[in-house]
N, C-alpha and C. Protein backbone atom coordinates (compact mmCIF):
# COMPACT_ATOMS: atom_id res chain seq x y z
N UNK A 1 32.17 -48.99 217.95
CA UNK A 1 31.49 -47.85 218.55
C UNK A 1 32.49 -46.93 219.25
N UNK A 2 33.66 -47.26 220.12
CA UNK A 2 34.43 -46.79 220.48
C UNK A 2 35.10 -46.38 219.95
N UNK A 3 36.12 -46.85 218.69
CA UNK A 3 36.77 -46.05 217.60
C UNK A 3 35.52 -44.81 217.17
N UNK A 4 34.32 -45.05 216.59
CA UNK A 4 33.80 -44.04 215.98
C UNK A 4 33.89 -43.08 217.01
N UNK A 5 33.32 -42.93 218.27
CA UNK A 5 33.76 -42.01 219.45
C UNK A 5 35.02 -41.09 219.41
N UNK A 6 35.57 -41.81 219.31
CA UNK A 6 37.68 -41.46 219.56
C UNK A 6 37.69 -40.76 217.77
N UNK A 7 37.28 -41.10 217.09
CA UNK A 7 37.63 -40.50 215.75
C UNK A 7 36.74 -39.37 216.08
N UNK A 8 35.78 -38.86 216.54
CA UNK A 8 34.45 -37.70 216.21
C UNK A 8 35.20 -36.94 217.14
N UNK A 9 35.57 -37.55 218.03
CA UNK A 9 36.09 -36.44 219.78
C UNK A 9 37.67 -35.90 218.74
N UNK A 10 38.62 -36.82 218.24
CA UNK A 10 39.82 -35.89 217.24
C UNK A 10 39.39 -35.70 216.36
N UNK A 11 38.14 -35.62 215.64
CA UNK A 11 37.78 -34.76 214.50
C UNK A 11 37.26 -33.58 215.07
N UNK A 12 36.35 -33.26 215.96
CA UNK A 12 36.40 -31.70 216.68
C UNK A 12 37.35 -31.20 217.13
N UNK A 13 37.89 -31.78 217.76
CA UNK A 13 39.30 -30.98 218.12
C UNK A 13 40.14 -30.55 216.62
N UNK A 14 40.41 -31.27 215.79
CA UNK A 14 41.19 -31.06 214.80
C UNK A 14 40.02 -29.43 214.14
N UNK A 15 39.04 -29.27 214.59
CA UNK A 15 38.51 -28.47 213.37
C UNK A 15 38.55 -27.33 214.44
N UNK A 16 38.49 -27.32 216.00
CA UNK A 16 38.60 -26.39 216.55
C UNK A 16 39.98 -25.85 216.57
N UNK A 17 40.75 -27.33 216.12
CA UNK A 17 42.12 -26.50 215.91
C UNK A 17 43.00 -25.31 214.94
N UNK A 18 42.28 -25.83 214.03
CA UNK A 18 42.95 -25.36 212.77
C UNK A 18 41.38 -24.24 212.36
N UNK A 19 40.17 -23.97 212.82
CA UNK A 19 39.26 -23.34 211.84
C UNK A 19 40.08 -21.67 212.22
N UNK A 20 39.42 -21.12 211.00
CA UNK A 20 40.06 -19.95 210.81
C UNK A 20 39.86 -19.02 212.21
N UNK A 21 40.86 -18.07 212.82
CA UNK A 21 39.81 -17.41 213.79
C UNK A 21 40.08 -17.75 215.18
N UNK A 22 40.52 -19.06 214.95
CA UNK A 22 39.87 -19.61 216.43
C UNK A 22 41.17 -20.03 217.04
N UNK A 23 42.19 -19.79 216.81
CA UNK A 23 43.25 -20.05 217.32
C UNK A 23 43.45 -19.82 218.87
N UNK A 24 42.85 -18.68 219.50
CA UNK A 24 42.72 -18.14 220.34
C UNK A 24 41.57 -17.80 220.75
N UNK A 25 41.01 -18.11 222.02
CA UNK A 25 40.23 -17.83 222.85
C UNK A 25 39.86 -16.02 222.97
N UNK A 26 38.66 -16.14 222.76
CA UNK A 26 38.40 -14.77 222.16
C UNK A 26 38.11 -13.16 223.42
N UNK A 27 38.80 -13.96 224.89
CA UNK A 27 39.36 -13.22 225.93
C UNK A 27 40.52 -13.11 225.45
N UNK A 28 41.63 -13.55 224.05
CA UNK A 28 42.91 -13.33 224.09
C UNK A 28 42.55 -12.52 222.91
N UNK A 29 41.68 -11.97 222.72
CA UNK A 29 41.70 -11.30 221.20
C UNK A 29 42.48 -9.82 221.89
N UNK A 30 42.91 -8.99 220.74
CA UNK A 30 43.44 -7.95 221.27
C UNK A 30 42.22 -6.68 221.12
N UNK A 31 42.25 -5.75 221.69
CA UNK A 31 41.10 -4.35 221.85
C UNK A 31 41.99 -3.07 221.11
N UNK A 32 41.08 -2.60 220.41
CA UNK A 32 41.29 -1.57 219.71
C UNK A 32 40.52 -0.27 219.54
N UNK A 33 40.70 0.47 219.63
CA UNK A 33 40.09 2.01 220.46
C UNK A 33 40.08 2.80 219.17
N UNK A 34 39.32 3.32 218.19
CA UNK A 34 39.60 4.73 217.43
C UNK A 34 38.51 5.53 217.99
N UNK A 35 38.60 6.38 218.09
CA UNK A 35 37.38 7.55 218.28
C UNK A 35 36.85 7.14 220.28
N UNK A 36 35.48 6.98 220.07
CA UNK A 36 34.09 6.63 220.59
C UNK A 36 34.29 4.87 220.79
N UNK A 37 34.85 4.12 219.34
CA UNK A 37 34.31 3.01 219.07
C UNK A 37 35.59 2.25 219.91
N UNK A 38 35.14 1.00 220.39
CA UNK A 38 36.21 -0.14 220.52
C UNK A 38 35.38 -1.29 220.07
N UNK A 39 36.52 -2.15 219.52
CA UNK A 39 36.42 -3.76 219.41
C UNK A 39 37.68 -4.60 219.16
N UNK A 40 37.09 -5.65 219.14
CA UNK A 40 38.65 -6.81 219.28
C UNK A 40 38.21 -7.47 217.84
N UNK A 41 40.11 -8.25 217.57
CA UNK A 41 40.45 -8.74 216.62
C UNK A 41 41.20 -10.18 217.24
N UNK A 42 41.15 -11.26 216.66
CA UNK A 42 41.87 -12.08 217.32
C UNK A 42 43.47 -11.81 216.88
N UNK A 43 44.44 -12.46 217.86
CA UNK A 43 45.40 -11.88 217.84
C UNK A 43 46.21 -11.93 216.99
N UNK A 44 46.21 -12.74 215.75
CA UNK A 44 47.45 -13.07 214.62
C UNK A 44 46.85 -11.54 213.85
N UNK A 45 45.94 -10.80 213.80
CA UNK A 45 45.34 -9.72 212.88
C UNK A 45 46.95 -8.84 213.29
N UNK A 46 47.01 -8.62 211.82
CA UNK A 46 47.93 -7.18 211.98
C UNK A 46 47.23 -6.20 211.44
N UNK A 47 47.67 -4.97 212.25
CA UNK A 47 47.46 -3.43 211.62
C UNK A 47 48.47 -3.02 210.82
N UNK A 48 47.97 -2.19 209.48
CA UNK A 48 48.19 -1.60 208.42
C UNK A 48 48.19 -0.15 208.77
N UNK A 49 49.97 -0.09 208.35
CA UNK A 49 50.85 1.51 208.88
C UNK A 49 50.41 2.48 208.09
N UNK A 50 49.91 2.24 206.85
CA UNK A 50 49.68 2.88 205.82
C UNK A 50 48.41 3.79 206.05
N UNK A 51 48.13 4.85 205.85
CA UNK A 51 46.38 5.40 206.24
C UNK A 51 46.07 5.35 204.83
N UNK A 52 45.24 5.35 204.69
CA UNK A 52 43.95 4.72 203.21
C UNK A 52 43.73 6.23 202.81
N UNK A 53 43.72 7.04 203.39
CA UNK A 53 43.02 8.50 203.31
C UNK A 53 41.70 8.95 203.20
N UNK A 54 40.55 7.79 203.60
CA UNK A 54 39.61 8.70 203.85
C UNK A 54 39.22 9.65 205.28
N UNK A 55 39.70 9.48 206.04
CA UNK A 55 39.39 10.19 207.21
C UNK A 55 40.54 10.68 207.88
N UNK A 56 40.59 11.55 208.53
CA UNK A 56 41.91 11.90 209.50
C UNK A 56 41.77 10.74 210.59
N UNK A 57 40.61 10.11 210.94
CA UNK A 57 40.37 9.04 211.96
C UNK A 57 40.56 7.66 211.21
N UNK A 58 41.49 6.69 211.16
CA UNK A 58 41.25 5.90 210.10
C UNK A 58 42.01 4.53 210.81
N UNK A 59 41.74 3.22 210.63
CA UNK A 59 42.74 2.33 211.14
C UNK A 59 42.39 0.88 209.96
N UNK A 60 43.19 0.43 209.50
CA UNK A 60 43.05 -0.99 208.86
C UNK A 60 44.21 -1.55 209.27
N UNK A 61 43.07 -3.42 209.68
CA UNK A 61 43.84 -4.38 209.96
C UNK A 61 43.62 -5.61 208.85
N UNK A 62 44.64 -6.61 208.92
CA UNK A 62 44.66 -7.49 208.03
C UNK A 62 45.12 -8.79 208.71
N UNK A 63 44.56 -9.98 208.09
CA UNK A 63 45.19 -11.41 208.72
C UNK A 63 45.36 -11.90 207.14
N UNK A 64 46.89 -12.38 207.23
CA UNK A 64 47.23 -13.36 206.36
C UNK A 64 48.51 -12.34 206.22
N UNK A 65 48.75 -12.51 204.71
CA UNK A 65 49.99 -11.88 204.25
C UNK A 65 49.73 -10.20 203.56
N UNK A 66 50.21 -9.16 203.45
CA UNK A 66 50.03 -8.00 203.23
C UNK A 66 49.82 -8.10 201.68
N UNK A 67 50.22 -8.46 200.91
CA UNK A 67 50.40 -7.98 199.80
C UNK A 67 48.80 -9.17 198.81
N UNK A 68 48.59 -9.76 199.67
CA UNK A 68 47.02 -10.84 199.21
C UNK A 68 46.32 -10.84 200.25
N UNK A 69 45.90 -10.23 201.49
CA UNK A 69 45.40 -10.61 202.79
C UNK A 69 44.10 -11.67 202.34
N UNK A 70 44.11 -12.61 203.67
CA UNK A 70 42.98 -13.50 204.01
C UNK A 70 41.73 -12.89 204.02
N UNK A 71 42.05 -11.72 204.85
CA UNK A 71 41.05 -10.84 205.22
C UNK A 71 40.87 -9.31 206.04
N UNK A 72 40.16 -8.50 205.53
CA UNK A 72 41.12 -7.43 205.81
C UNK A 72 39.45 -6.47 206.56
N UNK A 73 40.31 -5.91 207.68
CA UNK A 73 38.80 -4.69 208.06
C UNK A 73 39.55 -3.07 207.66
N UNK A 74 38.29 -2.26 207.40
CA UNK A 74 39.00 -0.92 207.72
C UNK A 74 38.10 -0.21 208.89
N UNK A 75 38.25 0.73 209.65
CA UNK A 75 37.41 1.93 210.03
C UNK A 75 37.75 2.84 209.63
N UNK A 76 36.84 3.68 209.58
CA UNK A 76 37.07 5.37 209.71
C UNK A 76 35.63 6.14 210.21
N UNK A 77 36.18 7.20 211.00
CA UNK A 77 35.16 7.96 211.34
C UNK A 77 35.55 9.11 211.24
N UNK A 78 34.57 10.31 210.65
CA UNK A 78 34.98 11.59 209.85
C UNK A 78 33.52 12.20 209.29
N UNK A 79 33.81 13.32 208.73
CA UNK A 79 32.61 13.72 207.73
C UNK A 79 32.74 13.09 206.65
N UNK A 80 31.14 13.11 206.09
CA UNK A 80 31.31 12.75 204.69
C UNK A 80 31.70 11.35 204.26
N UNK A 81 31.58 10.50 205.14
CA UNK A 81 32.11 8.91 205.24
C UNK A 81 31.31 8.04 204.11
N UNK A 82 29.68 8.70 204.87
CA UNK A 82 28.25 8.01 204.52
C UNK A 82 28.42 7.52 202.71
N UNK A 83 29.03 8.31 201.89
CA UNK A 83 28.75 8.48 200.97
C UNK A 83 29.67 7.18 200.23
N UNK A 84 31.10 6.84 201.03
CA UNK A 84 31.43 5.43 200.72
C UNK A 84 30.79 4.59 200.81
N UNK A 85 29.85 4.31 201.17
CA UNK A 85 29.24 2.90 200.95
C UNK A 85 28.71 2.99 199.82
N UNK A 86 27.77 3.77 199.10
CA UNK A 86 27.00 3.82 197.71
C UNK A 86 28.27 3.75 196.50
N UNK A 87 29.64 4.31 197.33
CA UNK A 87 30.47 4.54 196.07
C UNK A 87 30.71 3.12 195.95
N UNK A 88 31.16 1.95 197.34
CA UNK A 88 31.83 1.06 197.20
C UNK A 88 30.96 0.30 196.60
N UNK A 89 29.68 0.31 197.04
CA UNK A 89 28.99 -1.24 196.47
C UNK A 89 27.74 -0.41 195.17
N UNK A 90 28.16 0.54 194.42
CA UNK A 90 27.17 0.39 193.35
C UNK A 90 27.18 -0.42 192.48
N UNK A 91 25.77 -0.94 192.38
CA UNK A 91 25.27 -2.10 191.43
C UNK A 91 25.53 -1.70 189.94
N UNK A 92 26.30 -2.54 189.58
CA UNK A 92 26.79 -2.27 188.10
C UNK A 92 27.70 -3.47 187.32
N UNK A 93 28.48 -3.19 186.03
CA UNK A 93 28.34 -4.91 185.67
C UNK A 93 29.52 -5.69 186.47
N UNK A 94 30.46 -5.18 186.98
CA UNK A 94 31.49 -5.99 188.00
C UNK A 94 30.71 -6.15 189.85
N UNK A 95 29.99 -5.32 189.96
CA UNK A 95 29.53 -5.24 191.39
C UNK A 95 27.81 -5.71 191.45
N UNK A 96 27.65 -7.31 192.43
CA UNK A 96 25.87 -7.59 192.98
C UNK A 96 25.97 -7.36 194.00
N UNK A 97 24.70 -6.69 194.40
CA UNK A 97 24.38 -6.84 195.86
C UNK A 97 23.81 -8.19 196.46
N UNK A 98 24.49 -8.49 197.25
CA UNK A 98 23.79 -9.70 197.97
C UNK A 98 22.79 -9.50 198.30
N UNK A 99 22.97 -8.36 199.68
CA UNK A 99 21.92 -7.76 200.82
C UNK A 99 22.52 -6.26 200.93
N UNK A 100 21.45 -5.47 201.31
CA UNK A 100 21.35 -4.25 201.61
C UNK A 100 20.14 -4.33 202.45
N UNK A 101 20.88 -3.85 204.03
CA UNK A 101 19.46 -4.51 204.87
C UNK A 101 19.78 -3.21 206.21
N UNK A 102 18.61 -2.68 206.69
CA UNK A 102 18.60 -1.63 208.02
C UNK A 102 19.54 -2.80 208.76
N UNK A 103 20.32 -2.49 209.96
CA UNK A 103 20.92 -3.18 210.93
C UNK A 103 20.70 -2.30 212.40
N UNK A 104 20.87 -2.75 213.48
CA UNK A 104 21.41 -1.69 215.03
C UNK A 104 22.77 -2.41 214.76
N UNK A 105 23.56 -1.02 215.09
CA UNK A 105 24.94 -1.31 214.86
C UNK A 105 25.18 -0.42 215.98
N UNK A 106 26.13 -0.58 217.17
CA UNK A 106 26.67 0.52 217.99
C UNK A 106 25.05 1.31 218.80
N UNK A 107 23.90 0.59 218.62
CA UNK A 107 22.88 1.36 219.15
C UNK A 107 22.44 2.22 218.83
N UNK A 108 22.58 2.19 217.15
CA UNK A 108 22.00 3.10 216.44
C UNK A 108 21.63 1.95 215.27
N UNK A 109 21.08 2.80 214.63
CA UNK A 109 20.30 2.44 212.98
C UNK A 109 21.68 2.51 211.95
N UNK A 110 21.62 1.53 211.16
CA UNK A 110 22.96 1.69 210.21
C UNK A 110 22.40 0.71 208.92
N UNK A 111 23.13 0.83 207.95
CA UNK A 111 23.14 0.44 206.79
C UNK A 111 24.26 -0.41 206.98
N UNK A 112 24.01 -1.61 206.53
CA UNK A 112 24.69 -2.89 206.01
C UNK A 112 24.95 -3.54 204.54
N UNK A 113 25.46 -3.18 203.89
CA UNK A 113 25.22 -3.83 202.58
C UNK A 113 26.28 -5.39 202.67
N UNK A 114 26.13 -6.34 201.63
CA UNK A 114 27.21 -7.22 201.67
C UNK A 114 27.13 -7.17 199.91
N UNK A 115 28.38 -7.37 199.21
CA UNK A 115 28.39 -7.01 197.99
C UNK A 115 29.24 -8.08 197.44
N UNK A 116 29.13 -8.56 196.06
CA UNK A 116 30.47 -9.25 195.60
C UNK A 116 30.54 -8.77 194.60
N UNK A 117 32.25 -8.38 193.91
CA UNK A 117 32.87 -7.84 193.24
C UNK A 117 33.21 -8.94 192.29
N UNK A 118 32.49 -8.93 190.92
CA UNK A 118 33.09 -10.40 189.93
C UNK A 118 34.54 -9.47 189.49
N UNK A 119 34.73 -8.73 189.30
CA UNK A 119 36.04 -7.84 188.85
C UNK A 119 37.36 -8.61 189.46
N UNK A 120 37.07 -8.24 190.81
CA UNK A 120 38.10 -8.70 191.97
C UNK A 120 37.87 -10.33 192.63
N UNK A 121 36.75 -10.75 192.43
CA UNK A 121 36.42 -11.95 193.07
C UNK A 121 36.63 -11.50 194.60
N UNK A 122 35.75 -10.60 195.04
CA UNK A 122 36.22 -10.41 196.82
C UNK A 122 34.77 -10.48 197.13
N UNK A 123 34.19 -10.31 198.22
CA UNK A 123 32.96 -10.46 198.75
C UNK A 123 33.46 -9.41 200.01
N UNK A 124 32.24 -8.16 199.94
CA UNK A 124 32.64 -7.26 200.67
C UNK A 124 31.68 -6.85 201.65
N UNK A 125 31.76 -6.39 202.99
CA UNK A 125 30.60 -6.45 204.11
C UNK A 125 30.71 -4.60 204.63
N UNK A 126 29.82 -4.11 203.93
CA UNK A 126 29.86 -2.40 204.19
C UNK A 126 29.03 -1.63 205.35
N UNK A 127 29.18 -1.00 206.14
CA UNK A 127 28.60 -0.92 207.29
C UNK A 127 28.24 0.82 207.34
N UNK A 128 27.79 1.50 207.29
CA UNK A 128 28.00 2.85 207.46
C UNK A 128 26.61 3.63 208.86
N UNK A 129 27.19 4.55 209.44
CA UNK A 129 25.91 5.47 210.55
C UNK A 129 26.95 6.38 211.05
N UNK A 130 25.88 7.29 211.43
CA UNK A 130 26.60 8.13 212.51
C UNK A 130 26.72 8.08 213.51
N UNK A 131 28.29 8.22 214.27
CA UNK A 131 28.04 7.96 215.65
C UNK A 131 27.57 8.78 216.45
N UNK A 132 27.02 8.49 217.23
CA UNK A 132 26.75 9.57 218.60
C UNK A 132 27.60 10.28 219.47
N UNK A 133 27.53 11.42 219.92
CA UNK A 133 28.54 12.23 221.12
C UNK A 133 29.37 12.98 219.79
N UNK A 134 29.81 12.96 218.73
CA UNK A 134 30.56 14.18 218.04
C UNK A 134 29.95 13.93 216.86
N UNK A 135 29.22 15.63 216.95
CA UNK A 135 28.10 15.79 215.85
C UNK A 135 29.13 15.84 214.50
N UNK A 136 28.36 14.97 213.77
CA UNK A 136 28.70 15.46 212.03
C UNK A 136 29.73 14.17 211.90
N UNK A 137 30.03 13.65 213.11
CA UNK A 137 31.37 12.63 212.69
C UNK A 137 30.25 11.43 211.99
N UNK A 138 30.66 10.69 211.20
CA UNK A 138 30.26 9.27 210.70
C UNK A 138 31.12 8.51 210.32
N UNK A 139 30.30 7.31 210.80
CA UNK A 139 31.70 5.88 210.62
C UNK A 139 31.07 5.09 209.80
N UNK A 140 32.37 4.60 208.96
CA UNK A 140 32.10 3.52 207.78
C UNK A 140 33.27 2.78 207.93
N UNK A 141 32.97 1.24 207.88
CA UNK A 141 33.10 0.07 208.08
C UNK A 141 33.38 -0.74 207.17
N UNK A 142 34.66 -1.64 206.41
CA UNK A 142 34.25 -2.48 205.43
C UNK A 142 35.48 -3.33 205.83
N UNK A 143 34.53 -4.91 205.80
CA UNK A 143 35.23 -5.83 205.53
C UNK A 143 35.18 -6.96 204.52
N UNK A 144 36.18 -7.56 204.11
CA UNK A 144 36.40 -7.89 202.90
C UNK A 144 37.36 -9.21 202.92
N UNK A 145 37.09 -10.37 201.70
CA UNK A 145 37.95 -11.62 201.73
C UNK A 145 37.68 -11.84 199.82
N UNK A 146 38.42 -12.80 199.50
CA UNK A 146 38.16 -13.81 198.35
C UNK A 146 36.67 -14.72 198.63
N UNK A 147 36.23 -14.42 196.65
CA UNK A 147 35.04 -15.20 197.35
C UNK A 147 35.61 -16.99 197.52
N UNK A 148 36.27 -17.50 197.64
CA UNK A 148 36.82 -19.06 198.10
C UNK A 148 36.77 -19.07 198.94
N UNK A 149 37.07 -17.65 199.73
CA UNK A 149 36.81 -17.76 201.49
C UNK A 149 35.92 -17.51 202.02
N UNK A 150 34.71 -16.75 201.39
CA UNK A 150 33.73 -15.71 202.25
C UNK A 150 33.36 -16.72 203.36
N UNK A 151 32.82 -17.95 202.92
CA UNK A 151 31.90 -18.87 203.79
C UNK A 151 32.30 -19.27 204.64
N UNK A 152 33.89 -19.69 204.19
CA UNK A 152 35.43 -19.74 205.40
C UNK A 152 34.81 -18.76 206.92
N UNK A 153 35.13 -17.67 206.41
CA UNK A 153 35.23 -16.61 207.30
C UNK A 153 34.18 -15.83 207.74
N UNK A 154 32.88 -15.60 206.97
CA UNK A 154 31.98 -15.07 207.33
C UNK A 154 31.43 -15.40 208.68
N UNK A 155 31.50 -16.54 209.04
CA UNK A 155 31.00 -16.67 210.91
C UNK A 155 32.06 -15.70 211.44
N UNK A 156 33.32 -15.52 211.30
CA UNK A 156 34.38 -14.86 211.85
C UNK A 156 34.00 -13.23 211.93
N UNK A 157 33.88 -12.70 210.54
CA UNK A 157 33.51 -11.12 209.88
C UNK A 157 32.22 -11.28 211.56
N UNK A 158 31.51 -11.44 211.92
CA UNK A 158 29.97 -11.66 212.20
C UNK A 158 30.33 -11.73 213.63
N UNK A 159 31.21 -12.63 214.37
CA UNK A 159 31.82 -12.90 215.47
C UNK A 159 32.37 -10.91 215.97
N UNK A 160 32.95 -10.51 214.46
CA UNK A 160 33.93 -9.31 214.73
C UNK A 160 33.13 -8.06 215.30
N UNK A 161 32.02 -8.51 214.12
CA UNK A 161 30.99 -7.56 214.13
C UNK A 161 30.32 -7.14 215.76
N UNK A 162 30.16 -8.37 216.02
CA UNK A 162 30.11 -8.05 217.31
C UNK A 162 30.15 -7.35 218.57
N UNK A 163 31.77 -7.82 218.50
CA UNK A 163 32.37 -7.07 219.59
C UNK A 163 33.03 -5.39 219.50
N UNK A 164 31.92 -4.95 218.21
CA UNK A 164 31.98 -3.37 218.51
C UNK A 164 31.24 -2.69 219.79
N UNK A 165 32.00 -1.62 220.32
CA UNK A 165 30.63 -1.12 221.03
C UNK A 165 31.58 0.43 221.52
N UNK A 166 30.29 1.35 221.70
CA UNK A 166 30.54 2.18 221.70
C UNK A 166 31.39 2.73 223.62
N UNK A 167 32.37 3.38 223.74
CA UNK A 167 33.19 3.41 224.99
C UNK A 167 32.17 3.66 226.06
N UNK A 168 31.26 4.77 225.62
CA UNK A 168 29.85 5.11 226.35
C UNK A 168 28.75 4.30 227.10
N UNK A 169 28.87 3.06 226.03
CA UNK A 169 27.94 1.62 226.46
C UNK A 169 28.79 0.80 227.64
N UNK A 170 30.17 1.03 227.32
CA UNK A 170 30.83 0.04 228.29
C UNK A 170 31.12 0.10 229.69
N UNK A 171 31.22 1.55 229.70
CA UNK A 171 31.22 2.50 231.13
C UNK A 171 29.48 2.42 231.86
């Protein structure tokens, strides 16, 4: 009875050790500011120097290695954003929709899709609304892994999701 104890107490620890994400206590995650919006990333996430070019407002981060990431987010907020999400996840013969579901995102109404790509084998989490306080701006959201990992990481993507919020809410 006591071994089984001592094995269950270093089998949680071993899984809190090593699960993806969790390396760090999520007061050590780091905060990240574009626009209106902030949220945190835990801290091994690197940012990507490169701008993607959809928005003059734009930031992507990645965990793992650059050239295959584990897992990767983008933002942008700009005009004309809205219209990436229908481009990214149209249903067609490389792209299913999982879900396409209303969400409150940031305290507004937003579109959520989650999509998998048989093309790429990625599983992708699309977020799009407009934010509030600068008319016409809209933000779109996508994060993305291998599907070997989604299930890996999806508590993580969801954890991330989270800790958006708008600078307005926090004040």
């Amino acid at each position: 009875m006591r071994r089984a104890l001592l094995l269950g107490i270093t089998t949680l620890f071993l899984i809190a050790l090593f699960a993806p994400g969790s390396a760090a206590a999520q007061d050590e995650w780091q905060t990240i500011t574009l626009g209106e919006i902030t949220f945190q990333l835990p801290p091994e996430w690197l940012r990507l120097e490169e701008v993607i070019g959809l928005s003059d407002q734009e930031m992507a981060w990645y965990l793992g290695e650059i050239a295959q990431p584990d897992l990767y987010l983008l933002l942008a907020l700009g005009e004309g954003l809205a219209g990436y999400l229908d481009m990214f996840t149209m249903q067609g013969e490389d792209v299913q929709i999982q879900s396409d579901e209303t969400i409150a995102f940031l305290a507004r109404e937003a579109r959520k899709v989650v999509a998998f790509n048989r093309g790429t084998d990625q599983y992708g989490v699309f977020i799009a609304l407009k934010t509030p306080g600068e008319a016409g701006l809209e933000m779109f959201l996508m994060t993305g892994t291998s599907a070997a990992t989604y299930e890996t990481y999806q508590p993580l993507i969801e954890k991330i999701l989270a800790t958006f919020t708008l600078q307005t809410e926090a004040q």
